[in-house]
C-alpha atoms as a PDB file:
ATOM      1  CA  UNK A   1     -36.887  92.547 -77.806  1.00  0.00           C
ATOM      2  CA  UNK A   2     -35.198  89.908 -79.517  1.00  0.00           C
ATOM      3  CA  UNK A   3     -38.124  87.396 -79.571  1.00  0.00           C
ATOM      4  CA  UNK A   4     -40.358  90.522 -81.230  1.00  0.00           C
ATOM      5  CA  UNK A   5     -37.578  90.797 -83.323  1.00  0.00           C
ATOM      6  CA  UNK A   6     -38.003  87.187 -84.535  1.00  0.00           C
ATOM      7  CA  UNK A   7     -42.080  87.309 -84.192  1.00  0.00           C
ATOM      8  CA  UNK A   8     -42.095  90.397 -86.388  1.00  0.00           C
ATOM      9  CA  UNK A   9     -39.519  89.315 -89.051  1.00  0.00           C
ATOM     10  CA  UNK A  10     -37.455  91.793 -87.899  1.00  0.00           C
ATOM     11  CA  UNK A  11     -33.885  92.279 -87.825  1.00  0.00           C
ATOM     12  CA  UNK A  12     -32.729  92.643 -84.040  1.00  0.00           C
ATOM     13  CA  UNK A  13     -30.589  95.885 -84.399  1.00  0.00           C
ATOM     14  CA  UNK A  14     -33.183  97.837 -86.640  1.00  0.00           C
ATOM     15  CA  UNK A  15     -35.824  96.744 -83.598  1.00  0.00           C
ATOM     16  CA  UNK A  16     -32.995  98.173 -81.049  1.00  0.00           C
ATOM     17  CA  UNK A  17     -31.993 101.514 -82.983  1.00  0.00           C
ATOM     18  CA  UNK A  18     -35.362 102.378 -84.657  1.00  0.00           C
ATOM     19  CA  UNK A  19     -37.960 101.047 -82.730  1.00  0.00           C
ATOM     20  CA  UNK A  20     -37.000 101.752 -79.537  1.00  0.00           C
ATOM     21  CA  UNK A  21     -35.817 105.272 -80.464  1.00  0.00           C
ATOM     22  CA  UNK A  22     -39.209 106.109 -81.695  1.00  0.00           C
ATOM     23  CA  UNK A  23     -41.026 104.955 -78.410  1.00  0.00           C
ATOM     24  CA  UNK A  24     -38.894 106.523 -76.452  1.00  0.00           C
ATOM     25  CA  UNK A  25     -38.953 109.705 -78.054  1.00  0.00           C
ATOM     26  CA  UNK A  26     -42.534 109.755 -79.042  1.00  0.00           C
ATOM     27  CA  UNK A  27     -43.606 112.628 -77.012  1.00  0.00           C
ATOM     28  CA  UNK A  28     -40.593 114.925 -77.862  1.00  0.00           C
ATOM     29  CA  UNK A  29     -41.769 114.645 -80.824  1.00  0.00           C
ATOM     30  CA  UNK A  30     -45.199 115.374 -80.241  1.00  0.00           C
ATOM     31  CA  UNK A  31     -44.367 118.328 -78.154  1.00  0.00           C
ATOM     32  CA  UNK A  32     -41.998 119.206 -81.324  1.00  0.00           C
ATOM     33  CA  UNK A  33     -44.175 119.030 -83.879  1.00  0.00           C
ATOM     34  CA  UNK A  34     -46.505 121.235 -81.931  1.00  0.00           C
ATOM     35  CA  UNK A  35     -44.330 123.852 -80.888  1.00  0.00           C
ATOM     36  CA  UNK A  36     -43.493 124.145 -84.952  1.00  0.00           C
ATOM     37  CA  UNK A  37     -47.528 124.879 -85.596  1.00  0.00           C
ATOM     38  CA  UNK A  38     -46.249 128.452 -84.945  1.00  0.00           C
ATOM     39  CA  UNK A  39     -44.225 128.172 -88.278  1.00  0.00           C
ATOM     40  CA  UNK A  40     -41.997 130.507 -88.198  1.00  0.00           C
ATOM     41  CA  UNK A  41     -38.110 130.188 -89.090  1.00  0.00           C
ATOM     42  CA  UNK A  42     -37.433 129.888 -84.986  1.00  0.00           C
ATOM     43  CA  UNK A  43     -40.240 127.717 -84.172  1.00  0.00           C
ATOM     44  CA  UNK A  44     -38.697 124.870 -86.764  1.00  0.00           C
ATOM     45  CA  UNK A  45     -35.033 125.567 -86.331  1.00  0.00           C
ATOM     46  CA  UNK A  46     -35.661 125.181 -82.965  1.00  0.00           C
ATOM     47  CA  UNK A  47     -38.168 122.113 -83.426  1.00  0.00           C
ATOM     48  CA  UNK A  48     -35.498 120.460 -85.604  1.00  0.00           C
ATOM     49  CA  UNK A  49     -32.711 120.423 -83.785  1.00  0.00           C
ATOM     50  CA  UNK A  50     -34.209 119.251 -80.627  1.00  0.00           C
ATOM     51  CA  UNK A  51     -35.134 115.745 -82.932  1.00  0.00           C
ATOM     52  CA  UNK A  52     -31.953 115.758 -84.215  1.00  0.00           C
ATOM     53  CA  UNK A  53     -30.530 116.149 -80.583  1.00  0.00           C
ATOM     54  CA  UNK A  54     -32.409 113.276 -79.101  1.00  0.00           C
ATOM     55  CA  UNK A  55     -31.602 111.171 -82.168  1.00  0.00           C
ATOM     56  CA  UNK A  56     -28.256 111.890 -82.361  1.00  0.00           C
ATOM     57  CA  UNK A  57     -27.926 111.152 -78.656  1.00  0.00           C
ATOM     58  CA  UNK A  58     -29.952 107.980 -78.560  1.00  0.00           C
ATOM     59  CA  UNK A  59     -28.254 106.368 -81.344  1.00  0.00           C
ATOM     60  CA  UNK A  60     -24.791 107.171 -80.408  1.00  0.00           C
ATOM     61  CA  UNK A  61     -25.032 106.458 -76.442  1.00  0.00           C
ATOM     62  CA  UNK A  62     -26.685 103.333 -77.825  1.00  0.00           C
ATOM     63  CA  UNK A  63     -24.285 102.171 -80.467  1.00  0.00           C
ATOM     64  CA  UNK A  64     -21.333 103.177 -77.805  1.00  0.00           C
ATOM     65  CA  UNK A  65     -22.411 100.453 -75.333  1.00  0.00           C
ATOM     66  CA  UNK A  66     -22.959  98.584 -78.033  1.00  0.00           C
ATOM     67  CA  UNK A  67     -19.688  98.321 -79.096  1.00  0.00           C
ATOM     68  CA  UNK A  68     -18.281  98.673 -75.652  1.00  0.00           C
ATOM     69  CA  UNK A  69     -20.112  94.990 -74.851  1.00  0.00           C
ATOM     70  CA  UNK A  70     -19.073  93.709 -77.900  1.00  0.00           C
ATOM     71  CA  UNK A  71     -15.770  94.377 -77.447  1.00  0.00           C
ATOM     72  CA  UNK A  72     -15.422  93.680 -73.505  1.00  0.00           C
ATOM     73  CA  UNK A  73     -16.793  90.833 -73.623  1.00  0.00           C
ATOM     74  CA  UNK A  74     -15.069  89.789 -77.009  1.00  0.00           C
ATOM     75  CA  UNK A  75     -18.171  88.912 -78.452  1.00  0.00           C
ATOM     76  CA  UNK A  76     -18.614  87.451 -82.243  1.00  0.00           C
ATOM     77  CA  UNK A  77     -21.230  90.070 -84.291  1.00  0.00           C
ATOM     78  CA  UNK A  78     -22.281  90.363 -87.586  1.00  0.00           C
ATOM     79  CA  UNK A  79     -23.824  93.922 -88.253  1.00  0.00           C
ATOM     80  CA  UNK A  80     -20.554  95.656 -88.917  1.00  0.00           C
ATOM     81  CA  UNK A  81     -21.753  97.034 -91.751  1.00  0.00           C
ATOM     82  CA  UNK A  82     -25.285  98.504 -90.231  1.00  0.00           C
ATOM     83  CA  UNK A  83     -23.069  99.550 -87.425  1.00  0.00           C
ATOM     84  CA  UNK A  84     -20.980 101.683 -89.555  1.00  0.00           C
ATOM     85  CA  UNK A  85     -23.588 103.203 -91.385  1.00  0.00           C
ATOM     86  CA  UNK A  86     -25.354 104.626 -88.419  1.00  0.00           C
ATOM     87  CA  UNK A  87     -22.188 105.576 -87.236  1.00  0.00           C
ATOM     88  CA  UNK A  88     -21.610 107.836 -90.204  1.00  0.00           C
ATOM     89  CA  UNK A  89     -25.200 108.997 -90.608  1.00  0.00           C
ATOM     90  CA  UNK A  90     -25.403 110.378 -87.190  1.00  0.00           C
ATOM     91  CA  UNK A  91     -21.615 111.914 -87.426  1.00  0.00           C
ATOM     92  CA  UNK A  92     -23.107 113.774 -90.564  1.00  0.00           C
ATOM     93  CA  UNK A  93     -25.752 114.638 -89.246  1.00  0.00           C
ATOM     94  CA  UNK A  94     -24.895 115.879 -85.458  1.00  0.00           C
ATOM     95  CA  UNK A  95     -21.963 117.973 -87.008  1.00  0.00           C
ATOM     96  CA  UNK A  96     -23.962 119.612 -89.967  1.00  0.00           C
ATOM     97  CA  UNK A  97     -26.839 120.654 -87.821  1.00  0.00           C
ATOM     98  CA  UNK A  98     -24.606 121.676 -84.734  1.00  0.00           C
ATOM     99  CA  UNK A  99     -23.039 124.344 -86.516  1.00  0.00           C
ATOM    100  CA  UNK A 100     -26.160 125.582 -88.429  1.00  0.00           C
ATOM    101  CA  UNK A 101     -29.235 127.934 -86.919  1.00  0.00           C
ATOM    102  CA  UNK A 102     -31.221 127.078 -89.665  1.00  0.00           C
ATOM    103  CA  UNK A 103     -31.915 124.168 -91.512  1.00  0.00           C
ATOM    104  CA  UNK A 104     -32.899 123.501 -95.128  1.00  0.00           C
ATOM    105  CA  UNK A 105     -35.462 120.814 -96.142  1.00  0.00           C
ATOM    106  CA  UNK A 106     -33.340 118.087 -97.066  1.00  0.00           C
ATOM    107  CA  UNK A 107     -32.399 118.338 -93.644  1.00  0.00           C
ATOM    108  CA  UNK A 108     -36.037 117.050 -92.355  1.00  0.00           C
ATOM    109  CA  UNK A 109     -35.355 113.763 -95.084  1.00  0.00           C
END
């Protein structure tokens, strides 16, 4: 990963929490997106939080160990920042759409 990182011009933690998440959760969301085709309210509730699910879980079992290495290992790092944002953005996110059965469209941005 890290030498497509550097190939690509691409920051190595973007390539580990954005690329990676989409591959591996390509066909969940294919399977999503089709299973929403029915459009109703369910269908997309339901289609929306099982994205937000697998996000929310990839990025937070992945920033974990993460962080766990880093600090193990007492390791010298220099993506607090980036670290902290997805932190928050998936906190927000997992909490607002775990306590609601239907979500609005700012939701899907």
């Amino acid at each position: 990963m890290q030498e497509f990182s550097t190939a690509a011009s691409i920051p190595s933690f973007l390539t580990s929490y954005v690329l990676i998440s989409l591959a591996t959760n390509y066909r969940l969301a294919l399977r999503s997106v089709t299973s929403a085709r029915e459009k109703t309210n369910n269908a997309i509730s339901l289609t929306l939080s099982e994205i937000y699910n697998g996000v929310f879980m990839n990025n937070i079992m992945g920033l974990t160990i993460f962080l766990a290495l880093v600090y193990i290992r007492n390791l010298s790092w220099e993506v607090a920042a980036i670290s902290l944002v997805v932190l928050i953005i998936c906190t927000f996110m997992g909490l607002s759409t775990s306590f609601s059965k239907k979500f609005t469209f700012w939701t899907s941005i």
